[in-house]
C-alpha atoms as a PDB file:
ATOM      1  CA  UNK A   1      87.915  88.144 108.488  1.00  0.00           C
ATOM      2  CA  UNK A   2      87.877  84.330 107.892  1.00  0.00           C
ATOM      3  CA  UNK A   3      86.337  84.649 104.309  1.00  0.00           C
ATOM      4  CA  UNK A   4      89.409  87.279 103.041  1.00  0.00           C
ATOM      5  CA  UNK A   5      92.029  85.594 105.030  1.00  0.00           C
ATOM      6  CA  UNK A   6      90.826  81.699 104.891  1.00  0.00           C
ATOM      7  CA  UNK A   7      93.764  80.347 107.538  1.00  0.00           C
ATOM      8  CA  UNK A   8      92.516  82.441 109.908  1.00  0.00           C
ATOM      9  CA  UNK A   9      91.797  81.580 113.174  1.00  0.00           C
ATOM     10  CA  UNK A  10      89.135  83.748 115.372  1.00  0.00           C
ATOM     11  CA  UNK A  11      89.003  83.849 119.211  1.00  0.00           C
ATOM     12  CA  UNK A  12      87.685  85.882 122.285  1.00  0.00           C
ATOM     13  CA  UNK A  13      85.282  87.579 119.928  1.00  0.00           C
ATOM     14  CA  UNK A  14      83.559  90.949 122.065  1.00  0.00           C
ATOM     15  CA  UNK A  15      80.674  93.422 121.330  1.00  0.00           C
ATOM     16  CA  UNK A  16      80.241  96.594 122.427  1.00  0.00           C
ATOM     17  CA  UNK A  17      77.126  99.263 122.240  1.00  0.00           C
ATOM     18  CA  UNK A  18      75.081  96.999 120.123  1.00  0.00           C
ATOM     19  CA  UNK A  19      71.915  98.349 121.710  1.00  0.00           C
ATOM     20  CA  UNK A  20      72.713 102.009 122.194  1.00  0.00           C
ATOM     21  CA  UNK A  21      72.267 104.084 119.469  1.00  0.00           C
ATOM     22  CA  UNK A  22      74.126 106.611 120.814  1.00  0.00           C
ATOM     23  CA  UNK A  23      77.474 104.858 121.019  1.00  0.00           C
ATOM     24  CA  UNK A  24      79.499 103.674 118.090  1.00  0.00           C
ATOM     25  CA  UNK A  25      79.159  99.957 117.678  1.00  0.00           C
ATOM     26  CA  UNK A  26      82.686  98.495 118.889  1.00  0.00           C
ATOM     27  CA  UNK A  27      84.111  95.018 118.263  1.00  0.00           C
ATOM     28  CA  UNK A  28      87.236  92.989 119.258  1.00  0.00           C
ATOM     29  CA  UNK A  29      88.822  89.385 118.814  1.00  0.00           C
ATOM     30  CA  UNK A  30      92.243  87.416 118.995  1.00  0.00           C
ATOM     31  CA  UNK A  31      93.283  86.337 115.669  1.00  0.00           C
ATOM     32  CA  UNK A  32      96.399  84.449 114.621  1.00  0.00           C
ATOM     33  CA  UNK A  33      96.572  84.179 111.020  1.00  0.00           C
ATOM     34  CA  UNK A  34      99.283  81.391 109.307  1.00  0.00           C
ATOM     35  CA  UNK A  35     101.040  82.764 106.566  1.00  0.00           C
ATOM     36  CA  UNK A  36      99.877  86.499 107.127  1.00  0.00           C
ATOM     37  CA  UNK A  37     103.684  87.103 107.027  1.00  0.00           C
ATOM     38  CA  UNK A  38     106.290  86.766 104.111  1.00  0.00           C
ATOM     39  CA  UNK A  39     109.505  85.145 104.998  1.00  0.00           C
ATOM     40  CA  UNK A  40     112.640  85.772 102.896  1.00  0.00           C
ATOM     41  CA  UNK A  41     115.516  84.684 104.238  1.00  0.00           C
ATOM     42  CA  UNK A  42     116.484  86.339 107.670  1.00  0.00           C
ATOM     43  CA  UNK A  43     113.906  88.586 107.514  1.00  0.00           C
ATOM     44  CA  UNK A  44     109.679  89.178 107.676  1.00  0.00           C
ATOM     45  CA  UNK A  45     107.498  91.374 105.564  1.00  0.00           C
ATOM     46  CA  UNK A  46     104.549  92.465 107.799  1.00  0.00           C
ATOM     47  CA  UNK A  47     101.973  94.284 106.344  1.00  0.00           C
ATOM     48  CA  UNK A  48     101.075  97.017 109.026  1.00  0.00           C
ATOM     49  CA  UNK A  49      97.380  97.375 108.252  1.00  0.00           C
ATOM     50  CA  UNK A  50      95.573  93.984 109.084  1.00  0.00           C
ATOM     51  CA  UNK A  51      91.917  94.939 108.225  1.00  0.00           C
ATOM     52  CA  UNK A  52      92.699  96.857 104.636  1.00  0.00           C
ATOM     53  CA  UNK A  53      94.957  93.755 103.956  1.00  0.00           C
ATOM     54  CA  UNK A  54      93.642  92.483 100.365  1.00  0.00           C
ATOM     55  CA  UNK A  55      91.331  95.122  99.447  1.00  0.00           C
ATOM     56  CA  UNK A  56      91.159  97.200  96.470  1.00  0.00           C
ATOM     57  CA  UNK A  57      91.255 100.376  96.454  1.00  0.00           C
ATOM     58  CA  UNK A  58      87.900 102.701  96.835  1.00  0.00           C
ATOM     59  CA  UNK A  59      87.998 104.692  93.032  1.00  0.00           C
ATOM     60  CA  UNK A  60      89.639 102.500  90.309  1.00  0.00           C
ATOM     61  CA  UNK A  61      88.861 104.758  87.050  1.00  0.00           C
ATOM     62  CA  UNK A  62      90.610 108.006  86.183  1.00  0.00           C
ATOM     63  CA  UNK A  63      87.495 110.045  85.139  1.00  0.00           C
ATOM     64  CA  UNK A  64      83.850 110.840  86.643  1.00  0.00           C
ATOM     65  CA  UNK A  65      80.657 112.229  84.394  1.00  0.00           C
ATOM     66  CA  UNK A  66      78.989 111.894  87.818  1.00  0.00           C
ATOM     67  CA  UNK A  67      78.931 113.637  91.047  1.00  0.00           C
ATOM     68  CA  UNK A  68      80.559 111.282  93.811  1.00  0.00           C
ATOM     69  CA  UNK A  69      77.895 110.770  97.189  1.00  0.00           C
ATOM     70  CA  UNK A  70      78.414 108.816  99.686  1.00  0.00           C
ATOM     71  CA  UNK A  71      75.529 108.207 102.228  1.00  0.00           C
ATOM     72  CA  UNK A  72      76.779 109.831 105.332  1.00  0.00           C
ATOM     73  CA  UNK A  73      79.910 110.398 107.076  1.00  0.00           C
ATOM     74  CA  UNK A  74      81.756 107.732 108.851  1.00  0.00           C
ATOM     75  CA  UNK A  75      84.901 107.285 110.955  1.00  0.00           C
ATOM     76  CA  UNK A  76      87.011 104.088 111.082  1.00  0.00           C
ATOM     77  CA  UNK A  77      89.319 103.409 114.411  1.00  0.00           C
ATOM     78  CA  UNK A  78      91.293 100.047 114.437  1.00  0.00           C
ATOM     79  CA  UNK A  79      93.800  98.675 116.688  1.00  0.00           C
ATOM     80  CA  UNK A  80      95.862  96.360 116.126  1.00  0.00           C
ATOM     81  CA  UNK A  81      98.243  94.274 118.371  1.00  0.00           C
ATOM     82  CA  UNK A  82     100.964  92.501 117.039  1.00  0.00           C
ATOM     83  CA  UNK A  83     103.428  90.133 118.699  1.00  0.00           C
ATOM     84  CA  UNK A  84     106.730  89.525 116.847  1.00  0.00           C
ATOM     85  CA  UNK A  85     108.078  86.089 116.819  1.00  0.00           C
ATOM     86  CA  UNK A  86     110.792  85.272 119.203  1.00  0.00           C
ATOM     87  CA  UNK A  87     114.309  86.432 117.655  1.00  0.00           C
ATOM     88  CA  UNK A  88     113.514  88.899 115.389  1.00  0.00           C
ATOM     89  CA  UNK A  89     113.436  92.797 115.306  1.00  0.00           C
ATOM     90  CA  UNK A  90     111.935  96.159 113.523  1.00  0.00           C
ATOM     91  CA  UNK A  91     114.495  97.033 110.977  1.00  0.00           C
ATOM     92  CA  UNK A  92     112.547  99.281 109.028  1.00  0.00           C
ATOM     93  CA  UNK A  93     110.082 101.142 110.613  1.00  0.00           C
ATOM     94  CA  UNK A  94     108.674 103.518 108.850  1.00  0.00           C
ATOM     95  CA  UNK A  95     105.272 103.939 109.850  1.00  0.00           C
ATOM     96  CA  UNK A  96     102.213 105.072 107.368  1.00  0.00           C
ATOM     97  CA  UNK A  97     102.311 108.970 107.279  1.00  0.00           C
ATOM     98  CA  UNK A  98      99.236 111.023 108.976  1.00  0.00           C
ATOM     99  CA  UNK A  99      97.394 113.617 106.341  1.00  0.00           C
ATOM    100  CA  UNK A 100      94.757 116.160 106.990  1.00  0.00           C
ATOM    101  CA  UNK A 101      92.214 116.100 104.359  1.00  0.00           C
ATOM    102  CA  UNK A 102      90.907 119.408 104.110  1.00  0.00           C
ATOM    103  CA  UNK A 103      88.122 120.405 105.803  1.00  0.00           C
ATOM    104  CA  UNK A 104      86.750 116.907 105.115  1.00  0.00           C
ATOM    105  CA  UNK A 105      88.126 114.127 107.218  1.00  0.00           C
ATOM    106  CA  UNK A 106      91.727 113.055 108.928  1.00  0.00           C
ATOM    107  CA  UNK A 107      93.897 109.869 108.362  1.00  0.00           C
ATOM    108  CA  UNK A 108      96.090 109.148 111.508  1.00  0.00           C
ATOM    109  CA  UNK A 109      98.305 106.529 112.075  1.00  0.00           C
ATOM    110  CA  UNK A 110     100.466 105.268 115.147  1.00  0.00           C
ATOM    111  CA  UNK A 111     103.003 102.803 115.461  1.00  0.00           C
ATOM    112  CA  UNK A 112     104.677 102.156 118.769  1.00  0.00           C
ATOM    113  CA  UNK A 113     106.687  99.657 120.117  1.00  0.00           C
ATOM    114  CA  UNK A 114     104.554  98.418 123.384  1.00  0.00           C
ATOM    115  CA  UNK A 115     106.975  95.851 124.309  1.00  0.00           C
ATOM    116  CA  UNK A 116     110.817  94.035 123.502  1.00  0.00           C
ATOM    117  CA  UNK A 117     108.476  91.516 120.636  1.00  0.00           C
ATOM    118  CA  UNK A 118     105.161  93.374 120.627  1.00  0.00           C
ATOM    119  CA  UNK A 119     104.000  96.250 118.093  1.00  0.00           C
ATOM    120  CA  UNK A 120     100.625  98.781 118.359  1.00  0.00           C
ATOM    121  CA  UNK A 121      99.487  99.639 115.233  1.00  0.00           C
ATOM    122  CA  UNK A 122      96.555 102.551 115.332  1.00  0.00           C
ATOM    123  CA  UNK A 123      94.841 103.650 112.676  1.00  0.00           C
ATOM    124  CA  UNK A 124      91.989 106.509 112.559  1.00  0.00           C
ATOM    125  CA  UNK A 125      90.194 107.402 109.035  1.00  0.00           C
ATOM    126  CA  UNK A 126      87.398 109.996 109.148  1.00  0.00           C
ATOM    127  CA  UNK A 127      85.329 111.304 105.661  1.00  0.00           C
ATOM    128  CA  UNK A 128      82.157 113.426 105.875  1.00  0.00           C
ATOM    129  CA  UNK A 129      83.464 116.362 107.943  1.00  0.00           C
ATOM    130  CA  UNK A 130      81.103 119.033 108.102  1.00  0.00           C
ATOM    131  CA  UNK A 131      78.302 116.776 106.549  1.00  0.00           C
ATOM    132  CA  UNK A 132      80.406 116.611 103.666  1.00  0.00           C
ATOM    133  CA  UNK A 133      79.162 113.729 101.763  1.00  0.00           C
ATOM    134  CA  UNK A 134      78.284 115.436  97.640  1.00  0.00           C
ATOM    135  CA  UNK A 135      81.308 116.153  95.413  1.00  0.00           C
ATOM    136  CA  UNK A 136      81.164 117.318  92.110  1.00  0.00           C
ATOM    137  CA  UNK A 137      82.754 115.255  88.835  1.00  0.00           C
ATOM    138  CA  UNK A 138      84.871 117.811  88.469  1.00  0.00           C
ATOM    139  CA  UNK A 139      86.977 117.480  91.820  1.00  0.00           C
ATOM    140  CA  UNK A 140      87.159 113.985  91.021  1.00  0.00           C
ATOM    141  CA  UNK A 141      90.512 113.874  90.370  1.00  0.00           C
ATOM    142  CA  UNK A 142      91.664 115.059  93.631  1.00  0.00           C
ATOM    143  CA  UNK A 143      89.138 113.013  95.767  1.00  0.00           C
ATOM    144  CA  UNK A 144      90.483 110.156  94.017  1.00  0.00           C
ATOM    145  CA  UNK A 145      94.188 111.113  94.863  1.00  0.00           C
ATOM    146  CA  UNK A 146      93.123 111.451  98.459  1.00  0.00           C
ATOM    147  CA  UNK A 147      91.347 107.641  98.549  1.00  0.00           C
ATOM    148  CA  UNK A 148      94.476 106.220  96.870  1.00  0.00           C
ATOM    149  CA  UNK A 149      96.979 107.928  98.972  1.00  0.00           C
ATOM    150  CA  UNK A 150      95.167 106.401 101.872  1.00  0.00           C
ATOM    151  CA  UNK A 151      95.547 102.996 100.508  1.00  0.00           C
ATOM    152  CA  UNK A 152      98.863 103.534  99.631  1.00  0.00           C
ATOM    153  CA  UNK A 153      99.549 104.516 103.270  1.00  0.00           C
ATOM    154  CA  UNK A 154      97.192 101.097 104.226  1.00  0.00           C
ATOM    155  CA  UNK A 155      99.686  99.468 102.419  1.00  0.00           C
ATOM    156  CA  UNK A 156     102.820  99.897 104.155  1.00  0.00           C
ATOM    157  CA  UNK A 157     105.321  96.436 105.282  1.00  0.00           C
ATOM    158  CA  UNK A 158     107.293  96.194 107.942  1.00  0.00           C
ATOM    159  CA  UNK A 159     110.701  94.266 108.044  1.00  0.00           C
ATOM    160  CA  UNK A 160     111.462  92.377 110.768  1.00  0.00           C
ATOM    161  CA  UNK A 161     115.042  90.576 111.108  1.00  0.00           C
ATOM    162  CA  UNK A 162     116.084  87.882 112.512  1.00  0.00           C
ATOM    163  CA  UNK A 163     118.663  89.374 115.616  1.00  0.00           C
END
């Protein structure tokens, strides 16, 4: 995280299943990062989704001659605890929308409010459902819509005003 988001500071750092095959690998750490925020005036622009913060999205070009394979399936489950600064307030909170995608994977997204200045952000991505991993060029189109609808929904802000 310290090489995308270079004020960041990294603490309490945990490990999980390292050893057991059988178990997904799990991580954790406190992180306060200066500046991770935009101020403008009485209000802050959060982005929601702190580890797709910066990153581009998966497909960039419009047209495939190839077939699209990805390895093997893989899930992605991050949560994300965020503690407002004294004084302010959600005033828009419209979380990143859920989606189904096909018979293929699920995007799901929670936003709660855990406390008066605390937010939980979750955020579950799953591809490869039903050991699908081989699309043809010709689908690309619409694999590539799903991707970048995804990263559109990564991309969310929250406002926060000052109260």
């Amino acid at each position: 995280m310290t090489g995308r988001l270079n004020t960041a500071e990294v603490k309490d750092i945990w490990l999980e299943n390292v050893t057991d095959i059988e178990k997904p690998v799990s991580y954790g750490y406190k992180i306060k990062v200066p500046g991770y925020a935009q101020a403008v005036g009485k209000r802050i622009f959060l982005p929601v989704s702190f580890f797709r913060l910066g990153l581009a999205p998966r497909f960039k070009t419009g047209e495939r001659t190839h077939d699209v394979y990805f390895e093997y399936p893989w899930s992605e489950s991050d949560t994300v605890t965020i503690e407002m600064p004294e004084g302010f307030a959600l005033d828009n909170a419209e979380e990143p929308q859920s989606m189904k995608i096909a018979n293929v994977g699920n995007y799901a997204v929670k936003l709660e409010a855990t406390s008066e200045r605390s937010l939980r952000y979750e955020r579950q991505f799953r591809f490869g459902d039903n050991a699908t991993i081989l699309f043809p060029a010709n689908i690309y189109p619409n694999l590539k819509g799903v991707f970048d609808a995804v990263h559109e929904q990564d991309g969310k802000v929250l406002t926060l005003r000052q109260r």
